[in-house]
PDB file of N, CA and C in Angstrom:
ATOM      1  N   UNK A   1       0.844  -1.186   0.000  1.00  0.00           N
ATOM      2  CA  UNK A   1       0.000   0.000   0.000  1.00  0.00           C
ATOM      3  C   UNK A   1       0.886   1.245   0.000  1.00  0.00           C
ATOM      4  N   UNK A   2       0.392   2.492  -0.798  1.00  0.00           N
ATOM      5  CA  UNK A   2       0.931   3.675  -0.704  1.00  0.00           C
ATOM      6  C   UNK A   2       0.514   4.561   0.092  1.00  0.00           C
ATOM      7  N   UNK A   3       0.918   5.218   0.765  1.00  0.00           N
ATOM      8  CA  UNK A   3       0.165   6.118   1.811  1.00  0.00           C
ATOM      9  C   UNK A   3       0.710   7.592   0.882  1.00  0.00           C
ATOM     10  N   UNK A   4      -0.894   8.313   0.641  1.00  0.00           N
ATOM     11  CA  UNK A   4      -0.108   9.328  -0.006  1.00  0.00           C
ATOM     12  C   UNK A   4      -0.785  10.561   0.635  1.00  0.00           C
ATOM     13  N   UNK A   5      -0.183  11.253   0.298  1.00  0.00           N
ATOM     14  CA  UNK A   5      -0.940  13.115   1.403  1.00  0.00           C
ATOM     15  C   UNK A   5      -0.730  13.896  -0.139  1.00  0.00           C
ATOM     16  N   UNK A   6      -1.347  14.737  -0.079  1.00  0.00           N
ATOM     17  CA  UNK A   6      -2.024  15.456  -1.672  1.00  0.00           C
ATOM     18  C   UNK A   6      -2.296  17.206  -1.009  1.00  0.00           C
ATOM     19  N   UNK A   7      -1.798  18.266  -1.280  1.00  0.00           N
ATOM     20  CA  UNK A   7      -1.998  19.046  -1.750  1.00  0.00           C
ATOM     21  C   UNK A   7      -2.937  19.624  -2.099  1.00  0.00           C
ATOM     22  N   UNK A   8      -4.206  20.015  -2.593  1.00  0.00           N
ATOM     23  CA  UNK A   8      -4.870  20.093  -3.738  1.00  0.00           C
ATOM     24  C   UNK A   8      -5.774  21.710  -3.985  1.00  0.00           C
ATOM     25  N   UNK A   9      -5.110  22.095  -4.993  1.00  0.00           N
ATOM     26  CA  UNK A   9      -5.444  23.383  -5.334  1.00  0.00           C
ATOM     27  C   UNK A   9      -6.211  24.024  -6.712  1.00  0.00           C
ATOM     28  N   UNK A  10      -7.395  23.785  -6.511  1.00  0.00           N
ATOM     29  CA  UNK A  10      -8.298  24.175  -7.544  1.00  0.00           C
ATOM     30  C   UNK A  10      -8.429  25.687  -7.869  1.00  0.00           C
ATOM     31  N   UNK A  11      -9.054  25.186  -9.601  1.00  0.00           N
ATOM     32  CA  UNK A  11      -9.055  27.177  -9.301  1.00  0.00           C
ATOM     33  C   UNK A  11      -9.921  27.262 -10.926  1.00  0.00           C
ATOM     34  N   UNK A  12     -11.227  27.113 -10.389  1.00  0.00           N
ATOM     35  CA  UNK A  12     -12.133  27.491 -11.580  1.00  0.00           C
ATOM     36  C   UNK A  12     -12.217  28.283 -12.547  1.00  0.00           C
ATOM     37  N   UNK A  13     -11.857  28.447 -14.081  1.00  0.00           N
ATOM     38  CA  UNK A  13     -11.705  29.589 -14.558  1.00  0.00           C
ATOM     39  C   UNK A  13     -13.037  30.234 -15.542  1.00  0.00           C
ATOM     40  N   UNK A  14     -13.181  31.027 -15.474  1.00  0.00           N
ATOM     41  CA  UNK A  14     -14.264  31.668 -16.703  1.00  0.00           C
ATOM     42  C   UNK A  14     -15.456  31.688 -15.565  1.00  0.00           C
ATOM     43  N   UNK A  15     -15.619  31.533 -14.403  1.00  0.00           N
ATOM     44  CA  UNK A  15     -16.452  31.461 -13.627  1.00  0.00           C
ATOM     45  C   UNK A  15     -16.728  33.612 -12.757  1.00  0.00           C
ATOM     46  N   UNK A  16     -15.921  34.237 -13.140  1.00  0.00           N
ATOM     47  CA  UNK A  16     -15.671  35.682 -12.425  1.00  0.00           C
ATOM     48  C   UNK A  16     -14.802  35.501 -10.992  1.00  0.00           C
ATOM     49  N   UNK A  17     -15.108  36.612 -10.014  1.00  0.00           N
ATOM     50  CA  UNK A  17     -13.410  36.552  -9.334  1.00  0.00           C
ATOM     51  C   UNK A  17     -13.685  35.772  -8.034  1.00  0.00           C
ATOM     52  N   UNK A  18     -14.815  35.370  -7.381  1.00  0.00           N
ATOM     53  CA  UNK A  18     -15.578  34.664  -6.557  1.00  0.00           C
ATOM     54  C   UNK A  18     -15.830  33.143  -6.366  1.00  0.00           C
ATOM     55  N   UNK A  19     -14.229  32.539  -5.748  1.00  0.00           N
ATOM     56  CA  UNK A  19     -14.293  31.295  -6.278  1.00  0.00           C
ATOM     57  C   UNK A  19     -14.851  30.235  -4.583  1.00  0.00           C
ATOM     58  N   UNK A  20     -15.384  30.715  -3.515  1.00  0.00           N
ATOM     59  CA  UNK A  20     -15.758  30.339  -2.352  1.00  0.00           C
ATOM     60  C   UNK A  20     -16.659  29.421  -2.891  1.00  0.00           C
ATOM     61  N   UNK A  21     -17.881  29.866  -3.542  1.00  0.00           N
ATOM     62  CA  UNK A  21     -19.071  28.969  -3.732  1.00  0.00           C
ATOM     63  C   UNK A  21     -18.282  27.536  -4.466  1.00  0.00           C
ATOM     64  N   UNK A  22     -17.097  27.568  -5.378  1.00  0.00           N
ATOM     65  CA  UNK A  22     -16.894  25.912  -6.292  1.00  0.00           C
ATOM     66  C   UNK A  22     -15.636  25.105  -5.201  1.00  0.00           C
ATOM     67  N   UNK A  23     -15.237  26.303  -4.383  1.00  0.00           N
ATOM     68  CA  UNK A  23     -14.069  25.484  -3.084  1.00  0.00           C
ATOM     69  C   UNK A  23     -14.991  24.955  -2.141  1.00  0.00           C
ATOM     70  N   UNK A  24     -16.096  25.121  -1.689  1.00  0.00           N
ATOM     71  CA  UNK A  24     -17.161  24.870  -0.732  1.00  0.00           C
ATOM     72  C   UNK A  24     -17.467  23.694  -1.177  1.00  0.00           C
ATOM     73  N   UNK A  25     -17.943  23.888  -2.784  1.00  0.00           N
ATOM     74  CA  UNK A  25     -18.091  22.552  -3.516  1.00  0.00           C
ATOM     75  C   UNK A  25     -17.435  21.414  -3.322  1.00  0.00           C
ATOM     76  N   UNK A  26     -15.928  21.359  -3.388  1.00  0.00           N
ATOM     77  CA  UNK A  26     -15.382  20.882  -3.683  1.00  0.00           C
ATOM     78  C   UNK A  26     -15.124  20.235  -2.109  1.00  0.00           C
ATOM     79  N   UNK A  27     -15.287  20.857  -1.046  1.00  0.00           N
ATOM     80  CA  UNK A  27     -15.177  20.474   0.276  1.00  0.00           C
ATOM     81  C   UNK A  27     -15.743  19.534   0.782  1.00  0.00           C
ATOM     82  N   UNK A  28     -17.013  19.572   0.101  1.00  0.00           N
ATOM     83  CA  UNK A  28     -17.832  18.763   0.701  1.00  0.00           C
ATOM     84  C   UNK A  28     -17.894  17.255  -0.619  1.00  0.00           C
ATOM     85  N   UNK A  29     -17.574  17.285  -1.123  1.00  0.00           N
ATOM     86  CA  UNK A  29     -16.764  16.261  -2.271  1.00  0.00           C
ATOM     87  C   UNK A  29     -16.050  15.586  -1.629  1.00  0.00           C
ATOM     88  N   UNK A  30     -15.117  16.341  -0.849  1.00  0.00           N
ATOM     89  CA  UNK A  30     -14.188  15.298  -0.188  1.00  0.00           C
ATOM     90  C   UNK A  30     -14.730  15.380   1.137  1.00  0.00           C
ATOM     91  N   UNK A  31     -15.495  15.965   1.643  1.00  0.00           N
ATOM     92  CA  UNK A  31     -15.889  15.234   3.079  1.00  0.00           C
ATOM     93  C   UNK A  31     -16.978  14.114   3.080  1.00  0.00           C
ATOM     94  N   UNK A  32     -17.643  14.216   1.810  1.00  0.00           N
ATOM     95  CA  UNK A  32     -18.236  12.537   1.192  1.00  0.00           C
ATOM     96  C   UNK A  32     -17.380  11.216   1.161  1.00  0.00           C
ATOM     97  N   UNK A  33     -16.007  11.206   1.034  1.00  0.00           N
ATOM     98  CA  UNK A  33     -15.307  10.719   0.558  1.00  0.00           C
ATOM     99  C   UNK A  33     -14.876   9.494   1.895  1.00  0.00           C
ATOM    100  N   UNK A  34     -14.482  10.553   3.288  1.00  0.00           N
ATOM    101  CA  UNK A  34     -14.415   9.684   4.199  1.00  0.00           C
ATOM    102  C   UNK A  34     -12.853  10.287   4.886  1.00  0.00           C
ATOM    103  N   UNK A  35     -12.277  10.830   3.902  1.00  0.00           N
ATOM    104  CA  UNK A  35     -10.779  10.795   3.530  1.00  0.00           C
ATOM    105  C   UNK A  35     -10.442  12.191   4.680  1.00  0.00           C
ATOM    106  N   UNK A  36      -9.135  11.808   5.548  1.00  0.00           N
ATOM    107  CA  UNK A  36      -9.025  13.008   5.924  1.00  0.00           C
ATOM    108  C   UNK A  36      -8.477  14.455   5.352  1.00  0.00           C
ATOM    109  N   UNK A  37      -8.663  15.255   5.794  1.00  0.00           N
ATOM    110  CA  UNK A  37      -8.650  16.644   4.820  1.00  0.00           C
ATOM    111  C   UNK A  37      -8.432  17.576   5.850  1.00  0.00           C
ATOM    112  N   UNK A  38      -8.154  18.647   5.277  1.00  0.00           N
ATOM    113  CA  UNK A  38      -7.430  19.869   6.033  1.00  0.00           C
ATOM    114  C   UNK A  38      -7.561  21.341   4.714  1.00  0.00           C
ATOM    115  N   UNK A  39      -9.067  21.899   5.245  1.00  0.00           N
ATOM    116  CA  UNK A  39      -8.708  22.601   3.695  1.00  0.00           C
ATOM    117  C   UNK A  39      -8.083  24.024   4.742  1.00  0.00           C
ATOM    118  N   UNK A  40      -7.160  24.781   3.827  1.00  0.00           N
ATOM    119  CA  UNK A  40      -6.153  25.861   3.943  1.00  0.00           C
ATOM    120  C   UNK A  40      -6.503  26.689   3.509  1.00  0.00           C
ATOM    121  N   UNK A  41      -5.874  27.946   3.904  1.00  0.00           N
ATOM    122  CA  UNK A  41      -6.223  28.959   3.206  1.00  0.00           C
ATOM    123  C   UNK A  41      -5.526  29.292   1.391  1.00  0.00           C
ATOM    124  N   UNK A  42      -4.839  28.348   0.265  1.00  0.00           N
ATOM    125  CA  UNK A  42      -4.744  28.133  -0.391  1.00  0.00           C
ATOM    126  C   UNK A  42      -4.608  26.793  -1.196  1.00  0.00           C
ATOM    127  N   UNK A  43      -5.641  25.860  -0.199  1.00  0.00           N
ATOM    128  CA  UNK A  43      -5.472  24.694  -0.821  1.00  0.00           C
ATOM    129  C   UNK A  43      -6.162  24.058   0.397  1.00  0.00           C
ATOM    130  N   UNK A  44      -6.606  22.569  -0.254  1.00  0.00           N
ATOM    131  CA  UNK A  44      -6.843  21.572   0.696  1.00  0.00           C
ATOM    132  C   UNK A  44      -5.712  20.385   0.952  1.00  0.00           C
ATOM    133  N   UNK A  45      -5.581  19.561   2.141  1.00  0.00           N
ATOM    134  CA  UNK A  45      -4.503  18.793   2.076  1.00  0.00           C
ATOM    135  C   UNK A  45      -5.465  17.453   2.669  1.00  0.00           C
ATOM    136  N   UNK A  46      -5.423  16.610   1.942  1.00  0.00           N
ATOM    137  CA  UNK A  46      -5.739  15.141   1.968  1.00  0.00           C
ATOM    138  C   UNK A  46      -4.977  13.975   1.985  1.00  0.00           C
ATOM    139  N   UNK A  47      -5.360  13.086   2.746  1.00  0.00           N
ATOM    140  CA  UNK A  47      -4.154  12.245   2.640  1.00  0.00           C
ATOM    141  C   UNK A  47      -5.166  10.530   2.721  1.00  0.00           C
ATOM    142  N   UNK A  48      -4.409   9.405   1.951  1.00  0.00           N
ATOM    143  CA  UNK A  48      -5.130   8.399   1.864  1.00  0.00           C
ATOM    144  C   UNK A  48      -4.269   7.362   1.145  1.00  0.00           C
ATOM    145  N   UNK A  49      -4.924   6.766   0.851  1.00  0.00           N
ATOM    146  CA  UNK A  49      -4.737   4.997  -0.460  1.00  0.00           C
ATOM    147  C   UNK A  49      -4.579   6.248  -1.553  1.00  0.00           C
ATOM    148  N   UNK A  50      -3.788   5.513  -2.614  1.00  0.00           N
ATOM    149  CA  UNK A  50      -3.885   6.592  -3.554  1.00  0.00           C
ATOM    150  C   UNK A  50      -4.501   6.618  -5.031  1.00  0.00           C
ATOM    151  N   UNK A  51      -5.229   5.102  -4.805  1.00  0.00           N
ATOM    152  CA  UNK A  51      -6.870   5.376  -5.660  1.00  0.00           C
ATOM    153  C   UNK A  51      -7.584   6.389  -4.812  1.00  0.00           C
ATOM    154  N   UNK A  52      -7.664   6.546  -3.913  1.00  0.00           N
ATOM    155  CA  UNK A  52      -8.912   6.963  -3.110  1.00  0.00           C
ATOM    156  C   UNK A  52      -8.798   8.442  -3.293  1.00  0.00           C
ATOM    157  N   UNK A  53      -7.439   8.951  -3.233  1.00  0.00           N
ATOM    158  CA  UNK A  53      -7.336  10.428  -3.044  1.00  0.00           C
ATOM    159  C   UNK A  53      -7.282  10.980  -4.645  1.00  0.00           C
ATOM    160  N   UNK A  54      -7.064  10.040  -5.147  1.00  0.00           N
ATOM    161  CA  UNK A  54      -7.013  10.351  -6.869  1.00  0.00           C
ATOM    162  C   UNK A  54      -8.687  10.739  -7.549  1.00  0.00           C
ATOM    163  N   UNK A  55      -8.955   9.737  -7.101  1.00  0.00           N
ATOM    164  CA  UNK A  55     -10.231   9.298  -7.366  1.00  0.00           C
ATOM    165  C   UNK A  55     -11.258  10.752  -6.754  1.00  0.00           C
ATOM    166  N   UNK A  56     -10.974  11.461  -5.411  1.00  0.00           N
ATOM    167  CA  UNK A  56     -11.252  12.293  -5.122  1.00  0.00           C
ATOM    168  C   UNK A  56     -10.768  13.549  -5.627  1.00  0.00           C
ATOM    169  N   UNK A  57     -10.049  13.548  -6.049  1.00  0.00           N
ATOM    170  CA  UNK A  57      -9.890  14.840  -7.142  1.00  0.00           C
ATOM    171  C   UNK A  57     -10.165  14.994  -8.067  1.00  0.00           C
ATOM    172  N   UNK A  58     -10.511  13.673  -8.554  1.00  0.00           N
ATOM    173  CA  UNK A  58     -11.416  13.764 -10.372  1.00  0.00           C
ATOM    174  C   UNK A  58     -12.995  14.117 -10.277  1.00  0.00           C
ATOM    175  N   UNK A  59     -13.400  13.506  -8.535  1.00  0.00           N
ATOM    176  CA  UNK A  59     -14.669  13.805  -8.189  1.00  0.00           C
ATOM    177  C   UNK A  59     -14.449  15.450  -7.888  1.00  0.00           C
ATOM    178  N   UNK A  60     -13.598  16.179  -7.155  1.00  0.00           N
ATOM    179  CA  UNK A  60     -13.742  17.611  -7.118  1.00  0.00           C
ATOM    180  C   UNK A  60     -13.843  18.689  -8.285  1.00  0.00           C
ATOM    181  N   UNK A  61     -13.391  17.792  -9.549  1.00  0.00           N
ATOM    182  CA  UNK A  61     -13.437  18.216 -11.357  1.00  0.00           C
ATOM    183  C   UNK A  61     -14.141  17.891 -11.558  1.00  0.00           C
ATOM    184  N   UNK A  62     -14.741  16.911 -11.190  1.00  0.00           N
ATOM    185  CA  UNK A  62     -16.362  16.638 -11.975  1.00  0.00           C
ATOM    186  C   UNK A  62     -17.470  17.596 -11.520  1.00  0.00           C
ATOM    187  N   UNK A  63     -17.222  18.061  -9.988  1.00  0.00           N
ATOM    188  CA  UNK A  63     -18.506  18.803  -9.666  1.00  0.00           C
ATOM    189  C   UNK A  63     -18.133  20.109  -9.877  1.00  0.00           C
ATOM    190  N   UNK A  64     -16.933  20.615 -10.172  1.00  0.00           N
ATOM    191  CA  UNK A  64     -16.768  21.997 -10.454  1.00  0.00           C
ATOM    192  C   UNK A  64     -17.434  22.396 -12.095  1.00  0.00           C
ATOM    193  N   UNK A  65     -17.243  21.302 -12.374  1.00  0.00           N
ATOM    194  CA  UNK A  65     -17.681  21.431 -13.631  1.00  0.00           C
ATOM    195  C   UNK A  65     -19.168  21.260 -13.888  1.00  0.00           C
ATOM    196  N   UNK A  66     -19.733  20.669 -13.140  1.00  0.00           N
ATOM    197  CA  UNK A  66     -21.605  20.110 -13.149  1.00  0.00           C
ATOM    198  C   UNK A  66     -21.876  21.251 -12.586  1.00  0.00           C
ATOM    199  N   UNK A  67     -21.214  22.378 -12.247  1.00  0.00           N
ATOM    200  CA  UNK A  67     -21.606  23.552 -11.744  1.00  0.00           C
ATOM    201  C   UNK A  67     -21.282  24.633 -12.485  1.00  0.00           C
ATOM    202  N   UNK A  68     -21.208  24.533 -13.540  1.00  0.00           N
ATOM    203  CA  UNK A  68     -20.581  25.488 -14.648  1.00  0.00           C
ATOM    204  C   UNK A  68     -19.488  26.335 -15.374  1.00  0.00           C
ATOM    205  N   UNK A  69     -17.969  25.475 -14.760  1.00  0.00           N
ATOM    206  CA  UNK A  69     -16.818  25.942 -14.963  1.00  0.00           C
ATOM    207  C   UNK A  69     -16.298  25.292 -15.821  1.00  0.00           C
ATOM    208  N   UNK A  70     -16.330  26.338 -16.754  1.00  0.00           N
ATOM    209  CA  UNK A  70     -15.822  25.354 -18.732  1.00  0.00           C
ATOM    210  C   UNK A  70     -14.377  24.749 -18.161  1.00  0.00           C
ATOM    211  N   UNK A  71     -13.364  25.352 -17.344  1.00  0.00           N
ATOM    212  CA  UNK A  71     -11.979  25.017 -17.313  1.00  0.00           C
ATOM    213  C   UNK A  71     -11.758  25.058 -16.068  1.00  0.00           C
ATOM    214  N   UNK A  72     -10.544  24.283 -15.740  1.00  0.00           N
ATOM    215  CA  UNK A  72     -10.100  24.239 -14.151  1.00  0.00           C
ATOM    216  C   UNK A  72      -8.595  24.403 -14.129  1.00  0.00           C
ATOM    217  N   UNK A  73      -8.014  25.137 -13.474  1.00  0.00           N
ATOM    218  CA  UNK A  73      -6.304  25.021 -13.030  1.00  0.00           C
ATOM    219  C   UNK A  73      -6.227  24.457 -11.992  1.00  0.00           C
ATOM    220  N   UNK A  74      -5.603  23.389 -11.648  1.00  0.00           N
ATOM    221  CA  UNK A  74      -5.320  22.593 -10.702  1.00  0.00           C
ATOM    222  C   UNK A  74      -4.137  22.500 -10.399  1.00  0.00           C
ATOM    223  N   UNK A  75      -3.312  22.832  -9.002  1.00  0.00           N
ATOM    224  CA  UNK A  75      -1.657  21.865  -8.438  1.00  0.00           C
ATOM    225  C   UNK A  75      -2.166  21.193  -7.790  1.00  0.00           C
ATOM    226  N   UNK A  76      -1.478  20.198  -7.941  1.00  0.00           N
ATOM    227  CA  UNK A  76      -1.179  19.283  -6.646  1.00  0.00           C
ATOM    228  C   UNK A  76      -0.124  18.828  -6.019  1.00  0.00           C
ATOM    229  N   UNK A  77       0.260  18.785  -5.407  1.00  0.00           N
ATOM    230  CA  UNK A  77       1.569  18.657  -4.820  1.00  0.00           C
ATOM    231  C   UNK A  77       1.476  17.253  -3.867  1.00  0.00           C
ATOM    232  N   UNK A  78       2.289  16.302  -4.449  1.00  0.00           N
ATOM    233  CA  UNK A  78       1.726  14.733  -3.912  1.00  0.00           C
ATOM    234  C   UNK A  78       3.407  14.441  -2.828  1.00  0.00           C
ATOM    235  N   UNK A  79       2.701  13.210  -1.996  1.00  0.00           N
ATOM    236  CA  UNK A  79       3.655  13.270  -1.243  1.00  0.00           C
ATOM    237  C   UNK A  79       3.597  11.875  -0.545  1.00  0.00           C
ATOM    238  N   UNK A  80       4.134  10.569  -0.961  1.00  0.00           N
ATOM    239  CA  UNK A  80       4.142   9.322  -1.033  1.00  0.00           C
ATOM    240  C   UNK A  80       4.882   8.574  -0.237  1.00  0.00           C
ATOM    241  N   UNK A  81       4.826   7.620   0.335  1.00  0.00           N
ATOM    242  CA  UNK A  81       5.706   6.519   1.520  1.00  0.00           C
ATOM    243  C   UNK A  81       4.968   5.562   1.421  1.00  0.00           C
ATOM    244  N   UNK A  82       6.141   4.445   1.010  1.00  0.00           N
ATOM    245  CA  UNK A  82       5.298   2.893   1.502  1.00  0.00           C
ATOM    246  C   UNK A  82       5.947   2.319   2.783  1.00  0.00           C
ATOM    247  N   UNK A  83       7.049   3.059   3.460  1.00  0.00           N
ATOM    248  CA  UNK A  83       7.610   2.159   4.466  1.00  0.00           C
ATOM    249  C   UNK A  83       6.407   2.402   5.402  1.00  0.00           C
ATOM    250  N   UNK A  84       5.771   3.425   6.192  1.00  0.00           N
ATOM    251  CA  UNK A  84       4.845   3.853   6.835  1.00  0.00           C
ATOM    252  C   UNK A  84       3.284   4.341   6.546  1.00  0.00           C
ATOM    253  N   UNK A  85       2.634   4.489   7.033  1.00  0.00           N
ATOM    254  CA  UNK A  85       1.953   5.922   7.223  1.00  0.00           C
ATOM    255  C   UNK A  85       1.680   6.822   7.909  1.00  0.00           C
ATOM    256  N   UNK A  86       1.776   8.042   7.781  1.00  0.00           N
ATOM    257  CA  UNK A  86       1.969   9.269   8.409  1.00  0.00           C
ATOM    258  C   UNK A  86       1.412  10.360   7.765  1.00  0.00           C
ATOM    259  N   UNK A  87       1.151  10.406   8.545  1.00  0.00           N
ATOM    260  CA  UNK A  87      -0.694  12.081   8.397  1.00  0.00           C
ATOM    261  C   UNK A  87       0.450  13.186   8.604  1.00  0.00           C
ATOM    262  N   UNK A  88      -0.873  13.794   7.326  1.00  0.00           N
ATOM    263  CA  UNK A  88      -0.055  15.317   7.488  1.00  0.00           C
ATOM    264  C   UNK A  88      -0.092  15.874   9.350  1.00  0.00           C
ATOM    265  N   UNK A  89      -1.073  15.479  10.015  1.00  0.00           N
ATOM    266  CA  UNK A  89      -0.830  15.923  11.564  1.00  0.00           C
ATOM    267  C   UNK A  89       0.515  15.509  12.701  1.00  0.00           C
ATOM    268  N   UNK A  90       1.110  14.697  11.698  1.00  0.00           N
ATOM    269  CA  UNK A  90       2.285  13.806  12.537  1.00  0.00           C
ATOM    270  C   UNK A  90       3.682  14.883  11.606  1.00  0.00           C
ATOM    271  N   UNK A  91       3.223  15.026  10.939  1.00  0.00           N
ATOM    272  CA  UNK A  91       4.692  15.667  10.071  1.00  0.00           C
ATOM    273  C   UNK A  91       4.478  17.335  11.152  1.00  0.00           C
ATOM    274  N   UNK A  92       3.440  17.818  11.287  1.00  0.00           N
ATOM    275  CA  UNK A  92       3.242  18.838  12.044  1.00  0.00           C
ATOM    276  C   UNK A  92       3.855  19.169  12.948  1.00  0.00           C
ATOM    277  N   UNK A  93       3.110  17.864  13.677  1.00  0.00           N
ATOM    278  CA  UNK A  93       3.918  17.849  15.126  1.00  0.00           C
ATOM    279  C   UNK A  93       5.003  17.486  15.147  1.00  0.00           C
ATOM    280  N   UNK A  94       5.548  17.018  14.238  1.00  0.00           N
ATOM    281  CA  UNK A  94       7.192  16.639  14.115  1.00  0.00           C
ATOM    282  C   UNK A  94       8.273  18.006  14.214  1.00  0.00           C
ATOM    283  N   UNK A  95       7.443  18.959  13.288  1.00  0.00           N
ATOM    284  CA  UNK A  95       7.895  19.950  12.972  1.00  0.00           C
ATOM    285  C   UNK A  95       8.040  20.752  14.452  1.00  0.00           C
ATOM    286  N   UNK A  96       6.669  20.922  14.708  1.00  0.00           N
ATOM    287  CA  UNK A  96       6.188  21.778  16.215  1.00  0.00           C
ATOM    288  C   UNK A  96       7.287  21.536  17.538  1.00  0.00           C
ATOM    289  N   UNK A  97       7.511  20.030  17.118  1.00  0.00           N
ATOM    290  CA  UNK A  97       8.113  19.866  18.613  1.00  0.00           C
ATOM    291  C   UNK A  97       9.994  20.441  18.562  1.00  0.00           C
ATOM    292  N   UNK A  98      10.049  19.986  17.602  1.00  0.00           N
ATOM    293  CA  UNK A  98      11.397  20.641  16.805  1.00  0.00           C
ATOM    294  C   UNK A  98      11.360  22.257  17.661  1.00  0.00           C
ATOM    295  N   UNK A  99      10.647  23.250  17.180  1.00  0.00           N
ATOM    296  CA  UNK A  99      10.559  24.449  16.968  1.00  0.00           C
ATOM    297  C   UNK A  99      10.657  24.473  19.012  1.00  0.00           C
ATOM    298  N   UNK A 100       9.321  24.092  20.050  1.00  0.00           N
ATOM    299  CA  UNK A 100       9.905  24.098  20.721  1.00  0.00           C
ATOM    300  C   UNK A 100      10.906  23.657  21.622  1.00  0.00           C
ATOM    301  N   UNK A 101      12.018  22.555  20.965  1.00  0.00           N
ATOM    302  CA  UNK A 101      12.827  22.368  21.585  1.00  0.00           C
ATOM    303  C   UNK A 101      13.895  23.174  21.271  1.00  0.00           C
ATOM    304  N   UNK A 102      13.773  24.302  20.661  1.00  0.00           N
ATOM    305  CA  UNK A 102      14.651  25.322  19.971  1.00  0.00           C
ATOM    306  C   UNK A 102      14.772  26.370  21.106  1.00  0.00           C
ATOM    307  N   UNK A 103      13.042  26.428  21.751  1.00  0.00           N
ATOM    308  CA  UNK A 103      13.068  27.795  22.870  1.00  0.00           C
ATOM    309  C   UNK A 103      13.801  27.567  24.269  1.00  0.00           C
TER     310      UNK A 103
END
């Protein structure tokens, strides 16, 4: 199994400058999904099997689009391990504890 954590940054185009209503969309796409998520203030971060999280981003293009956005710009920024798995909340705190053992 791959344990993968995903990035994911949509960005509806031809839609005008108001893109809350197709990210909302897209939120609740993946909170159907099951999958954990973390949406950001420039992106959502998901992490899973990596049919599952794939599979959930073609579902976040499908409904941006059943909602009237001729085109989509998408990054994603993927991030893969088979020795483990490890949530984006563990890389966090990895980080966090680092920082205060610095003070």
């Amino acid at each position: 199994m791959t344990w993968l954590s995903v990035d994911l940054c949509v960005v509806p185009i031809g839609v005008g400058t108001s893109l809350s209503p197709y990210i909302a969309a897209c939120q609740r796409v993946i909170a159907n999904t099951g999958l954990n998520c973390c949406l950001g203030p420039n992106g959502t971060a998901i992490e899973g099997e990596w049919d599952q999280v794939m599979e959930c981003v073609r579902a976040c293009h499908e409904e941006i689009h059943r909602m009237g956005a001729p085109r989509i710009y998408t990054t994603l920024k993927l991030n893969t391990r088979t020795d483990r798995q490890q949530t984006f909340q563990d890389k966090i705190n990895s980080v966090e504890s680092l920082v205060k053992s610095d003070q």
